[in-house]
C-alpha atoms as a PDB file:
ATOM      1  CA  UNK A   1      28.236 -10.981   8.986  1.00  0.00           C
ATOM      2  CA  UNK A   2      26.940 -12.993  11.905  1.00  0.00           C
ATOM      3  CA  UNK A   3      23.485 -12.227  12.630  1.00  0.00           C
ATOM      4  CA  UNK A   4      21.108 -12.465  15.936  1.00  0.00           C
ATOM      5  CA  UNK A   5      17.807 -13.841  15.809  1.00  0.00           C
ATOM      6  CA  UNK A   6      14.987 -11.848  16.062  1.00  0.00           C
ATOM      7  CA  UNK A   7      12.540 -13.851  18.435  1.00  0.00           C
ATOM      8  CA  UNK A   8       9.664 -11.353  18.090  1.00  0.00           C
ATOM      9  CA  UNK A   9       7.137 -10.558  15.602  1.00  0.00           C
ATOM     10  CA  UNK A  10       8.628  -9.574  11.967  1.00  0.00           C
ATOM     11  CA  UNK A  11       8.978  -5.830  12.725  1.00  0.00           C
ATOM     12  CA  UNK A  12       7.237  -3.309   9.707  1.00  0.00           C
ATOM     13  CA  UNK A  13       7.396   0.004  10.656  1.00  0.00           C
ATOM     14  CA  UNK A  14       5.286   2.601   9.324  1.00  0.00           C
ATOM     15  CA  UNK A  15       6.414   5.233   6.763  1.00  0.00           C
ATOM     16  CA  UNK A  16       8.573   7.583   8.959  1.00  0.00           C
ATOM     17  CA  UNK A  17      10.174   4.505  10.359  1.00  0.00           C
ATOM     18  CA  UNK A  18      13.753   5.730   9.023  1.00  0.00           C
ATOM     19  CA  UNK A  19      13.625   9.466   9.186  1.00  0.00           C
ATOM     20  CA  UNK A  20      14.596  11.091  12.015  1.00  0.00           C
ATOM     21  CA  UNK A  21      12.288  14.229  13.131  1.00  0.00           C
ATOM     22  CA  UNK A  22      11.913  16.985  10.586  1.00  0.00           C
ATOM     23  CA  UNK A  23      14.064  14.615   8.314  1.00  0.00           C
ATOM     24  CA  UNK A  24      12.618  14.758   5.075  1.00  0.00           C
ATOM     25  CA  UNK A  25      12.605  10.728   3.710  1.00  0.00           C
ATOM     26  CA  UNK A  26      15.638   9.993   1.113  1.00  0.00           C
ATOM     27  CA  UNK A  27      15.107  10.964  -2.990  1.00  0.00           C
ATOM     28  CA  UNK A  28      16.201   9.677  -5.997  1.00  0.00           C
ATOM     29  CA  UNK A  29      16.201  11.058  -9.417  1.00  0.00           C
ATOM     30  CA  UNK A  30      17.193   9.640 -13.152  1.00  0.00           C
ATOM     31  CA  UNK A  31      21.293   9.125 -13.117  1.00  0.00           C
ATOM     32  CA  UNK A  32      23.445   7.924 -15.835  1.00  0.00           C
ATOM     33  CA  UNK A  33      25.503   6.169 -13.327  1.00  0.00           C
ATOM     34  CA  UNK A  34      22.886   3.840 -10.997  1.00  0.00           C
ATOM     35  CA  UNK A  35      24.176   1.429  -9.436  1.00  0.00           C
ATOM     36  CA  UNK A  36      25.462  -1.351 -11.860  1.00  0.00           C
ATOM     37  CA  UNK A  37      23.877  -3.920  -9.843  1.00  0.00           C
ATOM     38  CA  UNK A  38      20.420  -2.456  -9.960  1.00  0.00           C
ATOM     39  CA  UNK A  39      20.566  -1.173 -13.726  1.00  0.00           C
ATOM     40  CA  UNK A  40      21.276  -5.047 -14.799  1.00  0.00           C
ATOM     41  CA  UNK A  41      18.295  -6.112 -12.519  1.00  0.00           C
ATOM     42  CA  UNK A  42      15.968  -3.194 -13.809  1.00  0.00           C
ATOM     43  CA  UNK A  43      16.787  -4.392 -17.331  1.00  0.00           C
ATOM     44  CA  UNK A  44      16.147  -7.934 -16.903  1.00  0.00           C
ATOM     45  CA  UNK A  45      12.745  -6.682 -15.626  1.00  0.00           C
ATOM     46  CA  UNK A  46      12.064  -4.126 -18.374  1.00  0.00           C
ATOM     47  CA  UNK A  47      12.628  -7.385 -21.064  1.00  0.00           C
ATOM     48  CA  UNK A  48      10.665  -9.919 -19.190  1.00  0.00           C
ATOM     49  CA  UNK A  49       7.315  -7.442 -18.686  1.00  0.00           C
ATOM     50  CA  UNK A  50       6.005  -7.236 -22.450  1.00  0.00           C
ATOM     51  CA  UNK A  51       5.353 -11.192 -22.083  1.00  0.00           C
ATOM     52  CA  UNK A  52       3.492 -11.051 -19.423  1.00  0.00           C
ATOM     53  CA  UNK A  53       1.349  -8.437 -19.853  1.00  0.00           C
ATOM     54  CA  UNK A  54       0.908 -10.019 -23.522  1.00  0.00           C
ATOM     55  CA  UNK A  55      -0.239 -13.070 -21.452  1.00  0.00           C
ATOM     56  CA  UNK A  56      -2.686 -11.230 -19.504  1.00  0.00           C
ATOM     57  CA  UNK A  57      -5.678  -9.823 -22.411  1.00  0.00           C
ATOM     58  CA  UNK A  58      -7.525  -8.207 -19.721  1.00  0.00           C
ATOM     59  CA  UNK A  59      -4.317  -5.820 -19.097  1.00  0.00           C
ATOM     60  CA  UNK A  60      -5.294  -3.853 -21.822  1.00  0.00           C
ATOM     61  CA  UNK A  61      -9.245  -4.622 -22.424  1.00  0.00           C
ATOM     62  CA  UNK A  62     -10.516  -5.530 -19.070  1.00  0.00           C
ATOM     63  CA  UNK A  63     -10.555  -4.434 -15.124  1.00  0.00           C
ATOM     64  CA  UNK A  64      -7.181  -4.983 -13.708  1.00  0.00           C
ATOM     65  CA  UNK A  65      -7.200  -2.322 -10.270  1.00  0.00           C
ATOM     66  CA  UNK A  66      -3.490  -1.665  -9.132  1.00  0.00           C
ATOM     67  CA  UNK A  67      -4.441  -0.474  -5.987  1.00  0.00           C
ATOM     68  CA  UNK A  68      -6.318  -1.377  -2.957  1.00  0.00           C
ATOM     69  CA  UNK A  69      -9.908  -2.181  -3.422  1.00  0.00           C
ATOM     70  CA  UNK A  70     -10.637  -0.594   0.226  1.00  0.00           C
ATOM     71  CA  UNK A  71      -9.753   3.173   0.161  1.00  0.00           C
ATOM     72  CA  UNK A  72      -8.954   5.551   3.773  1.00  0.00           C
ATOM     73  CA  UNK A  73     -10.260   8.489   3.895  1.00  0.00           C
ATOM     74  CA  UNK A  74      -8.309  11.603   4.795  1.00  0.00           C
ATOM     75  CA  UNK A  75      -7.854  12.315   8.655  1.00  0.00           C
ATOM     76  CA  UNK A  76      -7.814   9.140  10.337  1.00  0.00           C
ATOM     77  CA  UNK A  77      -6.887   9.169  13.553  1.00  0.00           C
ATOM     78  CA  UNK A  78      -3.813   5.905  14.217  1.00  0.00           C
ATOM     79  CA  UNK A  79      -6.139   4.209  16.092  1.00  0.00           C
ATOM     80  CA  UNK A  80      -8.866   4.556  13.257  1.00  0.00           C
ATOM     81  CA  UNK A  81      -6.269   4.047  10.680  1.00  0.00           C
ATOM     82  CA  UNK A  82      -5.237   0.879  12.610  1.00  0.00           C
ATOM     83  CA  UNK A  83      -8.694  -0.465  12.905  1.00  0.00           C
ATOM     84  CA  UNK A  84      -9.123   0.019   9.096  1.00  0.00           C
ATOM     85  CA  UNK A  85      -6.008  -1.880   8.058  1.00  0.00           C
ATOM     86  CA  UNK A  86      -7.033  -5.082  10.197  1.00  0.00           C
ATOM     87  CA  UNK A  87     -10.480  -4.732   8.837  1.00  0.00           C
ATOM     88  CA  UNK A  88     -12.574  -3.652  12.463  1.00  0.00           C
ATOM     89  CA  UNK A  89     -15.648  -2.696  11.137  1.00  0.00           C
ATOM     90  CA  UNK A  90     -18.987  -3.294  13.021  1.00  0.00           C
ATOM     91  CA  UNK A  91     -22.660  -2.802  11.168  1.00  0.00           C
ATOM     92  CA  UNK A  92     -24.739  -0.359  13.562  1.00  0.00           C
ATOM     93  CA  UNK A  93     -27.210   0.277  10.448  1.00  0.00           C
ATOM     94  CA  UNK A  94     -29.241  -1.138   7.423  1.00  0.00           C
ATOM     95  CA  UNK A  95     -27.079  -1.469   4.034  1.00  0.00           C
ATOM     96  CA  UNK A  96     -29.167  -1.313   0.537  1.00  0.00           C
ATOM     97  CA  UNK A  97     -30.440  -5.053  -0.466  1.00  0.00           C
ATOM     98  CA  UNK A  98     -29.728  -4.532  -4.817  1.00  0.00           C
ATOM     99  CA  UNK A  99     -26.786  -4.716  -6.197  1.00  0.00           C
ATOM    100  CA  UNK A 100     -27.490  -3.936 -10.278  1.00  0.00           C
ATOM    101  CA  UNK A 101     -24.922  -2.201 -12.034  1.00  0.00           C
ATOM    102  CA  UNK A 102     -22.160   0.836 -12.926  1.00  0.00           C
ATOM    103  CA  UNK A 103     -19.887   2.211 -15.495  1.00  0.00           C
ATOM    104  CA  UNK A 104     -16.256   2.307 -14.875  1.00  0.00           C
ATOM    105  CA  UNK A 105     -14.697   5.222 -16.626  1.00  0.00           C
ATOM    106  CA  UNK A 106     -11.504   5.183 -18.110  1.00  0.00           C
ATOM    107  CA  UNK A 107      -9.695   8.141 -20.235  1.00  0.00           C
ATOM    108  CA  UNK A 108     -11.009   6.175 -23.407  1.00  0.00           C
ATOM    109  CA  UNK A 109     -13.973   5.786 -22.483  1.00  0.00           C
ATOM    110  CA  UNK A 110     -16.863   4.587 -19.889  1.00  0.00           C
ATOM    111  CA  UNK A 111     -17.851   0.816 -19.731  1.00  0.00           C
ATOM    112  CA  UNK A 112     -20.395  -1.117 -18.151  1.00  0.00           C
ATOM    113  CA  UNK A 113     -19.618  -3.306 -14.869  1.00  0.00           C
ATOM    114  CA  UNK A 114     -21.661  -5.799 -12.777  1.00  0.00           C
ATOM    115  CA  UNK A 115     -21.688  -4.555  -9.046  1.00  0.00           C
ATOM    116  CA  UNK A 116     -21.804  -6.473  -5.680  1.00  0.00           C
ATOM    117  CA  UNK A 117     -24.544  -5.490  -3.357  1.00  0.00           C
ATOM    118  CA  UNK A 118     -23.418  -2.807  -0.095  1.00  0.00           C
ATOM    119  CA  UNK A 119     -24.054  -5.782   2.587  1.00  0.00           C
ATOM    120  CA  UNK A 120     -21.700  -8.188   0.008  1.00  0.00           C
ATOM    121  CA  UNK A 121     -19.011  -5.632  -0.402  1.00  0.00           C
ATOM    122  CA  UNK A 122     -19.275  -5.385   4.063  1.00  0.00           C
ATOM    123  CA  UNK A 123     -18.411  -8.486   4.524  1.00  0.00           C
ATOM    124  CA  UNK A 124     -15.428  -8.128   2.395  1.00  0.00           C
ATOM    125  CA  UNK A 125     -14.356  -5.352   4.255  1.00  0.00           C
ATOM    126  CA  UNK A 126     -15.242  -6.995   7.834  1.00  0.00           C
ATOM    127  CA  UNK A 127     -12.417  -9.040   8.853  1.00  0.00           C
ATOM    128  CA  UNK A 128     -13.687  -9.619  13.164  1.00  0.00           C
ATOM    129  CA  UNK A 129     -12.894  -7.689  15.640  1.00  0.00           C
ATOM    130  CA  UNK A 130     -10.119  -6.080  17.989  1.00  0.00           C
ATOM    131  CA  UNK A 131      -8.781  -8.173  20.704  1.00  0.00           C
ATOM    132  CA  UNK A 132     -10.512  -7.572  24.302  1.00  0.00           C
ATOM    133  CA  UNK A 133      -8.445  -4.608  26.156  1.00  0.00           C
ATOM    134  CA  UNK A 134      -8.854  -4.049  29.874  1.00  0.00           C
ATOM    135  CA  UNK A 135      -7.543  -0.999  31.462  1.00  0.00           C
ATOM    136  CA  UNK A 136      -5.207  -0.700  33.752  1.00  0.00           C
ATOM    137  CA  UNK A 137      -5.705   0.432  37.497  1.00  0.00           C
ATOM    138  CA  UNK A 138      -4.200   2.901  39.319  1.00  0.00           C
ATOM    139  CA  UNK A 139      -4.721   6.686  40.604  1.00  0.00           C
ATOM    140  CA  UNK A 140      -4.974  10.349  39.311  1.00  0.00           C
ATOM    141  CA  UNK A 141      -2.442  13.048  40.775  1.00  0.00           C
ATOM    142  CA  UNK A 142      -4.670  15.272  40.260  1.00  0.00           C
ATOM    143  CA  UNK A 143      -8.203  15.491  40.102  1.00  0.00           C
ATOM    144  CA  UNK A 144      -9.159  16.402  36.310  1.00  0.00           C
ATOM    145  CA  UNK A 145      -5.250  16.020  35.723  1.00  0.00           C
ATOM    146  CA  UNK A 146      -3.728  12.338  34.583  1.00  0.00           C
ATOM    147  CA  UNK A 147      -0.652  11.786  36.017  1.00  0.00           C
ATOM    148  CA  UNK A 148       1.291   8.437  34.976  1.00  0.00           C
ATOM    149  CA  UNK A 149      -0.302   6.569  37.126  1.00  0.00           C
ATOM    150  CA  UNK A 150      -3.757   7.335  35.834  1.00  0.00           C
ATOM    151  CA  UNK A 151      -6.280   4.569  34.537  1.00  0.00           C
ATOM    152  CA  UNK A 152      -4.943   4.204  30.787  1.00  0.00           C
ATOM    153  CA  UNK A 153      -6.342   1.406  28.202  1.00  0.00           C
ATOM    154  CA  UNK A 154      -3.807  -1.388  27.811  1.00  0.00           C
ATOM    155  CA  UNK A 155      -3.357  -0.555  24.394  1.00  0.00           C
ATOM    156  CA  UNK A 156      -5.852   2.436  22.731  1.00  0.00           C
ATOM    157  CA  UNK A 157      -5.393   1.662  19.182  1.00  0.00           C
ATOM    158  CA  UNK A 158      -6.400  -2.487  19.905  1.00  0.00           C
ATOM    159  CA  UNK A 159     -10.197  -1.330  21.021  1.00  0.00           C
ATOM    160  CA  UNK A 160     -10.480   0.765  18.440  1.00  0.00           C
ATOM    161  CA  UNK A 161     -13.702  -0.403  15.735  1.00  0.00           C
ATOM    162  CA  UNK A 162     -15.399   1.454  13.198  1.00  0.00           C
ATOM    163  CA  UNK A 163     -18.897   1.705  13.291  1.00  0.00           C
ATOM    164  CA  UNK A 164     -20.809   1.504  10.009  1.00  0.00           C
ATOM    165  CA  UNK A 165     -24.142   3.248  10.047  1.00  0.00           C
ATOM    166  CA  UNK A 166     -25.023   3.047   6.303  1.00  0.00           C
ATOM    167  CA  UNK A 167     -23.715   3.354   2.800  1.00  0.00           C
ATOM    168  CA  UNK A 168     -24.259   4.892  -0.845  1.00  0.00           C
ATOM    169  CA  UNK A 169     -23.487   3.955  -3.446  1.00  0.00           C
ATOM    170  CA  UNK A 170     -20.926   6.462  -5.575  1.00  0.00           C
ATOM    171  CA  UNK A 171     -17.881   6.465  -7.216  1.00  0.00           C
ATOM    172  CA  UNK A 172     -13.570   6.899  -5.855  1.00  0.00           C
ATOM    173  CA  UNK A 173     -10.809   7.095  -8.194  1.00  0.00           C
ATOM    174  CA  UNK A 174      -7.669   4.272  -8.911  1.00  0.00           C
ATOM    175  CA  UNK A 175      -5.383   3.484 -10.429  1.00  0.00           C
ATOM    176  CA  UNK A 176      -5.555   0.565 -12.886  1.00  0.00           C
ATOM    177  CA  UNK A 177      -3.555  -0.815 -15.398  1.00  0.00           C
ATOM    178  CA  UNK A 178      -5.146   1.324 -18.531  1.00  0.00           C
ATOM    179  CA  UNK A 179      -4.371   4.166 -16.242  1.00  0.00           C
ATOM    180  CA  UNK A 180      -6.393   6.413 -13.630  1.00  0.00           C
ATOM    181  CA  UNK A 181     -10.078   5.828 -14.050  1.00  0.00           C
ATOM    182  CA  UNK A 182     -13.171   6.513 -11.764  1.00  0.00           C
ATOM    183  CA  UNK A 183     -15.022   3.303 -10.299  1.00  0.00           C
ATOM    184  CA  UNK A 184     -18.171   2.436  -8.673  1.00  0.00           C
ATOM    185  CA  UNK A 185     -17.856   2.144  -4.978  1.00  0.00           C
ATOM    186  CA  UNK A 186     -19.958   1.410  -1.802  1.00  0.00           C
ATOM    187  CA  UNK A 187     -19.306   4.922   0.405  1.00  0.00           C
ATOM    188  CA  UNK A 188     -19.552   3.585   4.030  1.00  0.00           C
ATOM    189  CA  UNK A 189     -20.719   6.106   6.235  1.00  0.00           C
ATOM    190  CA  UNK A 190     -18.572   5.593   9.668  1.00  0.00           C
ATOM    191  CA  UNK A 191     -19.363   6.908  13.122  1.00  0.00           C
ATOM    192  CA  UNK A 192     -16.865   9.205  14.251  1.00  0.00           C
ATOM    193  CA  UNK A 193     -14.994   9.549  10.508  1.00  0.00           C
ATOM    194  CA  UNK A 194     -15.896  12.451   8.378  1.00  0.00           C
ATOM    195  CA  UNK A 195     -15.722  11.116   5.135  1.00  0.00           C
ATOM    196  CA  UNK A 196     -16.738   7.742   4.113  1.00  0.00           C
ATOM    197  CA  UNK A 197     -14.585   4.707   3.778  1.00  0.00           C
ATOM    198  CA  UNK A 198     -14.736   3.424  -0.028  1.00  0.00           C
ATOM    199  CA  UNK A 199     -14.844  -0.141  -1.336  1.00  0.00           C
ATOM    200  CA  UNK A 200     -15.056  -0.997  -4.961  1.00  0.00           C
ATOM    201  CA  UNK A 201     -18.055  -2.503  -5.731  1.00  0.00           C
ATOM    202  CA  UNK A 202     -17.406  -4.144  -9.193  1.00  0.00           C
ATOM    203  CA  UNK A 203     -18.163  -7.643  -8.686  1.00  0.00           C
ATOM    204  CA  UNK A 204     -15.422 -10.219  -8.212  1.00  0.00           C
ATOM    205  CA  UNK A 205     -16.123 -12.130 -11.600  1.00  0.00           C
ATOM    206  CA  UNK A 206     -15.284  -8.832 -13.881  1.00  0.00           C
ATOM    207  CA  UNK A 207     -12.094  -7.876 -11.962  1.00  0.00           C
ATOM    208  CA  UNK A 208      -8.748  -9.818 -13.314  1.00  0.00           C
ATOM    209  CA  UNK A 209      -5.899 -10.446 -11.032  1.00  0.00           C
ATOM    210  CA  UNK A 210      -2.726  -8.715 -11.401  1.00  0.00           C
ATOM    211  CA  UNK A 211      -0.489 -10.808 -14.047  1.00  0.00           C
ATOM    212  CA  UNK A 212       2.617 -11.963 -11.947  1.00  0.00           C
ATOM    213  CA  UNK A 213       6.201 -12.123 -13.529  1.00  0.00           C
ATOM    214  CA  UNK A 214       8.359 -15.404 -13.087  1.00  0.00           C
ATOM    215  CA  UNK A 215      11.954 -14.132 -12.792  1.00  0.00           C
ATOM    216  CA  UNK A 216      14.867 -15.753 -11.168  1.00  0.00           C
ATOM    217  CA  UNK A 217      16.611 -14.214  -8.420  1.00  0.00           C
ATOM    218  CA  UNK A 218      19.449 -11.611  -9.289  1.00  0.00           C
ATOM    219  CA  UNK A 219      22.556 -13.232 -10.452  1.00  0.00           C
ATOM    220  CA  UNK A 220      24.504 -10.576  -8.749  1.00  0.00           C
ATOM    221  CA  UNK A 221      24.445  -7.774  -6.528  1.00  0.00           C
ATOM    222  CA  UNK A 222      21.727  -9.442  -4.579  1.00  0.00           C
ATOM    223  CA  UNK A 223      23.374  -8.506  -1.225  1.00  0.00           C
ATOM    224  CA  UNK A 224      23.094  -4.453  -2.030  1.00  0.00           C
ATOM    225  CA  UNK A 225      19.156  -4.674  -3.538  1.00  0.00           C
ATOM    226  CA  UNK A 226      16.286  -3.823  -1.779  1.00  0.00           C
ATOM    227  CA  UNK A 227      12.580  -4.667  -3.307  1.00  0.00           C
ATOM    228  CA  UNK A 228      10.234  -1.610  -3.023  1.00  0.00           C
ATOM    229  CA  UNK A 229       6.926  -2.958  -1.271  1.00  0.00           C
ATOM    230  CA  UNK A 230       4.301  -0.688  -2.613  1.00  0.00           C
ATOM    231  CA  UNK A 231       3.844   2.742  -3.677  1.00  0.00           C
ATOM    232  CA  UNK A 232       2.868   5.447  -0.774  1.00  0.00           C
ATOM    233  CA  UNK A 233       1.586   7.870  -4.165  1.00  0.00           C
ATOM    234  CA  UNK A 234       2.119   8.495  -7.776  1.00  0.00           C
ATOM    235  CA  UNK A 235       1.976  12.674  -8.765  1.00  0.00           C
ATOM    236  CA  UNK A 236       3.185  13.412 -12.201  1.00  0.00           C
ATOM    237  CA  UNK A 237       7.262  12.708 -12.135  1.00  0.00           C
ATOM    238  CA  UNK A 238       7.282  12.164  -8.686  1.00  0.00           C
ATOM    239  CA  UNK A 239       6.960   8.293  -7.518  1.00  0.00           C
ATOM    240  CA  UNK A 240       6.535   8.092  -3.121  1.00  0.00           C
ATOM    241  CA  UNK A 241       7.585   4.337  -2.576  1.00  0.00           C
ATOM    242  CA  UNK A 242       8.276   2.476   0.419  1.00  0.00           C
ATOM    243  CA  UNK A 243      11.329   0.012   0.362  1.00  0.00           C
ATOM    244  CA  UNK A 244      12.212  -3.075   2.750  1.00  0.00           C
ATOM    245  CA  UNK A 245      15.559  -2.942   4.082  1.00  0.00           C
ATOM    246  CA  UNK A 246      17.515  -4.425   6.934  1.00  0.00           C
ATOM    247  CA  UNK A 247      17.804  -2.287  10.779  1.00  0.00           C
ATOM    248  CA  UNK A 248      21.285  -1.888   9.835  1.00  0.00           C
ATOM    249  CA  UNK A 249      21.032  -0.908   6.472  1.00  0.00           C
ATOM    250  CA  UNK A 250      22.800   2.481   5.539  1.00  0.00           C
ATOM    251  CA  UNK A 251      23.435   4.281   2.831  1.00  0.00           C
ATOM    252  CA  UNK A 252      19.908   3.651   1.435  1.00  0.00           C
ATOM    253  CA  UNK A 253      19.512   4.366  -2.397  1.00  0.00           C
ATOM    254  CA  UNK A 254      16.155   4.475  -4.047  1.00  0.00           C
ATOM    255  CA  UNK A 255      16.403   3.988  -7.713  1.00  0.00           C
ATOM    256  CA  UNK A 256      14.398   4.433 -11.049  1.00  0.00           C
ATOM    257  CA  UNK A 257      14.723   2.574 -14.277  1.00  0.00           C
ATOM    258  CA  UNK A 258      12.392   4.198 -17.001  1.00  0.00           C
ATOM    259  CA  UNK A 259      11.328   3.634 -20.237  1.00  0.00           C
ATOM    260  CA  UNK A 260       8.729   4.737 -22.762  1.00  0.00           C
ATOM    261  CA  UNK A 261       6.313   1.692 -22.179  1.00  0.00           C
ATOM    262  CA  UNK A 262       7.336   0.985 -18.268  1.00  0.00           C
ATOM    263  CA  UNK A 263       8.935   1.938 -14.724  1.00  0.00           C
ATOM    264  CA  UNK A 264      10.781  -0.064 -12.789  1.00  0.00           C
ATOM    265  CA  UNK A 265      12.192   1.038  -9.154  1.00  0.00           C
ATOM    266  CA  UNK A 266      14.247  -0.144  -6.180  1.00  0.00           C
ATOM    267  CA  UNK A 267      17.108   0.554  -4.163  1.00  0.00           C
ATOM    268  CA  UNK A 268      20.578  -0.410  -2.938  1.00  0.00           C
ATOM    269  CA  UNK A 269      21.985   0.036   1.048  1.00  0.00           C
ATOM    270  CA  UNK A 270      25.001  -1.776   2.260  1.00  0.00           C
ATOM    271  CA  UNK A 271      25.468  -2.999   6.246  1.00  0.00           C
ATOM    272  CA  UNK A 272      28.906  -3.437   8.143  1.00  0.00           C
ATOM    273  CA  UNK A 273      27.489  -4.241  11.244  1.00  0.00           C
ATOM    274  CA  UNK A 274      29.024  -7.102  12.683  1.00  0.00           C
ATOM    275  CA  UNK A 275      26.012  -8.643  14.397  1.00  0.00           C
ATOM    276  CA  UNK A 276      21.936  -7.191  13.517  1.00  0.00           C
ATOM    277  CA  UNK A 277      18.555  -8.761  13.698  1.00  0.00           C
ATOM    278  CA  UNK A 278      16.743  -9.402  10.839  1.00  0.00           C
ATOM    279  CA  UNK A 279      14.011  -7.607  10.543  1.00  0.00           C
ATOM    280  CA  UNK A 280      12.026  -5.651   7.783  1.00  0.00           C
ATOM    281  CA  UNK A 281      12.085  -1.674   7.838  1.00  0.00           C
ATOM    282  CA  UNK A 282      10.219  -0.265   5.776  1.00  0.00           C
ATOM    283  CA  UNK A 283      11.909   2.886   4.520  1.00  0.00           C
ATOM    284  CA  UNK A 284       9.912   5.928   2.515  1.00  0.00           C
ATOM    285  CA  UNK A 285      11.524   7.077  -0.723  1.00  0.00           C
ATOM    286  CA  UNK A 286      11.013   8.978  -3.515  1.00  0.00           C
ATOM    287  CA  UNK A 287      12.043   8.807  -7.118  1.00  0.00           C
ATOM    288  CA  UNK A 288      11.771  11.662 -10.078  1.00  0.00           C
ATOM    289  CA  UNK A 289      10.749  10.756 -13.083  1.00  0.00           C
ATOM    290  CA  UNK A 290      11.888  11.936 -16.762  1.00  0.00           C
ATOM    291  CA  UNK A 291       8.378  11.876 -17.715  1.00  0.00           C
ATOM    292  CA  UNK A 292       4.835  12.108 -15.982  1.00  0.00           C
ATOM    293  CA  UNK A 293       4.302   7.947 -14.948  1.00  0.00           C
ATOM    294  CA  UNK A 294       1.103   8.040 -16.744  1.00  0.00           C
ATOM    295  CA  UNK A 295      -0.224   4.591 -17.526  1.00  0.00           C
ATOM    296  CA  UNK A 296       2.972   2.977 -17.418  1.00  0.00           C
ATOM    297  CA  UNK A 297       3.328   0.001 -14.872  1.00  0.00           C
ATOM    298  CA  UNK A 298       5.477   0.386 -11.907  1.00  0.00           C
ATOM    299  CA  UNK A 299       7.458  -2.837 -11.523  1.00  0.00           C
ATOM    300  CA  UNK A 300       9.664  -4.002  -8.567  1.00  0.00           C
ATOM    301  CA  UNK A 301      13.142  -4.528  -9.506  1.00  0.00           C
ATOM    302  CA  UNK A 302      14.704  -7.099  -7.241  1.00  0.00           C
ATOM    303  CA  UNK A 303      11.179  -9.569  -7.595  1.00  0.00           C
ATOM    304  CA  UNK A 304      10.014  -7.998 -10.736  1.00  0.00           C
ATOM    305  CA  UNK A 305       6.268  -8.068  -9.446  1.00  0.00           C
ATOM    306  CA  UNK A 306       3.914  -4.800  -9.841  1.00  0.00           C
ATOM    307  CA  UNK A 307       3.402  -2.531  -7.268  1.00  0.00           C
ATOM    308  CA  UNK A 308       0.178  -1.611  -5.771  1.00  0.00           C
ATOM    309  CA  UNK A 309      -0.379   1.906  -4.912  1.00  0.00           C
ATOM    310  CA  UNK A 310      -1.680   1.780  -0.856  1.00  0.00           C
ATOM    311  CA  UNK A 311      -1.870   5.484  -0.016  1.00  0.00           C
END
């Protein structure tokens, strides 16, 4: 299949990128017949994982977070929501100077964890600022009414920043790898946001990375896989994933691959299109589970990595 090149930006597009209004997004549930292709790659996966999380102590003993260390609120607006994934924040107060320490809890247990101090954990979050926008000119066609020639901002969601006007320190829940626990966090008051933005606060030093699997690519059936690039939530036996697939993709096929110790999900689609640009669409999914997911890891099948949960 001959394909055109794409001279834009790589497009991603957000979660309802592939369903069509009131189209609820594809499922998946436990099948004795998955796709061969898949259930060899899912396999190969499942085997490799007990090494590497052997390799890694702190998967069992330590802080490993599988999620984002920056956590939305509910109800963001897209512009806010856009300003908090590029990391727009602006200090309009005073944050608290000590730093000390927490307790993370986990169901066995609560433990004791070194904390970054709130102006610290800011400048983690605080990654500059929107791009100047200038608005365009024109005329009402109305007065009080906009018509479509009305003064409009260039682009709404590019001058969009969130103020900060303070912070507390408190708790949020995630996920980690010995399963859900409840972690200290700097709560961010923002102008303009009900609730407060969260960032972890356990200090850098007592937070292990996520161990990374070494796999080689699929020996077959690459063509038809699709890697599933994080998880949207995880409820019980229901898994909300997002997966990468091409704009002419069809046919899309999220699969699960579970065992007692592990889960490892994915998908198939197949393209006839003659000519397509490549691009990434990112395509919501969901997958039932046998069992609640628990503790168990969630594991990309085509690059067998772990998936984050980014709600």
């Amino acid at each position: 299949m001959r394909r055109l090149p794409y001279l834009g930006i790589l497009l991603v597009l957000p979660l309802v990128a592939c369903a069509a209004p009131g189209e609820a997004p594809s499922a998946g549930a436990p099948s004795d017949e998955p796709s061969s292709a898949f259930a060899a790659r899912a396999e190969a996966v499942a085997a490799a994982w007990p090494a590497v999380a052997g390799a890694a102590p702190a998967w069992r003993t330590g802080f490993v977070p599988l999620q984002d260390l920056l956590v939305a609120p509910a109800g963001l607006s897209d512009e806010q929501r856009q300003a908090f994934d590029a990391g727009w924040f602006t200090l309009e107060g005073s944050l608290p100077a000590s730093a000390g320490s927490g307790e993370i809890t986990y169901a066995s247990g609560a433990e004791k964890a070194p904390l970054l101090s709130a102006a610290d954990a800011f400048t983690l979050i605080d990654r500059g600022d929107p791009p100047p926008c200038e608005p365009a000119t024109g005329k009402r066609s109305a007065p009080g009414q906009p018509g479509p020639d009305s003064p409009v901002s260039a682009d709404d969601a590019a001058c969009t920043r969130l103020p900060v006007t303070g912070a507390t320190l408190g708790t949020v829940p995630l996920r980690t790898s010995r399963g859900d626990a409840t972690v200290p966090a700097w709560l961010f008051a923002v102008r303009g946001v009900a609730s407060p933005v969260a960032r972890v606060a356990v200090a850098p030093a007592s937070t292990a990375p996520v161990p990374s699997p070494s796999l080689a690519p699929p020996s077959s059936g690459a063509g038809t896989l699709k890697a599933a690039q994080s998880l949207a939530r995880v409820a019980g036996t229901a898994i909300d994933l997002r997966l990468g697939v091409g704009a002419c993709d069809e046919q899309i096929t999220p699969l699960v691959h579970e065992t007692e110790t592990l889960i490892v999900v994915g998908g198939t689609a197949v393209s006839t299109a003659e000519m397509c640009t490549e691009q990434l669409v990112i395509h919501p999914a969901t997958v039932t589970l046998a069992a609640p997911a628990g503790d168990r890891p969630i594991l990309d099948a085509l690059t067998g990595q772990l998936l984050l949960l980014r709600p």
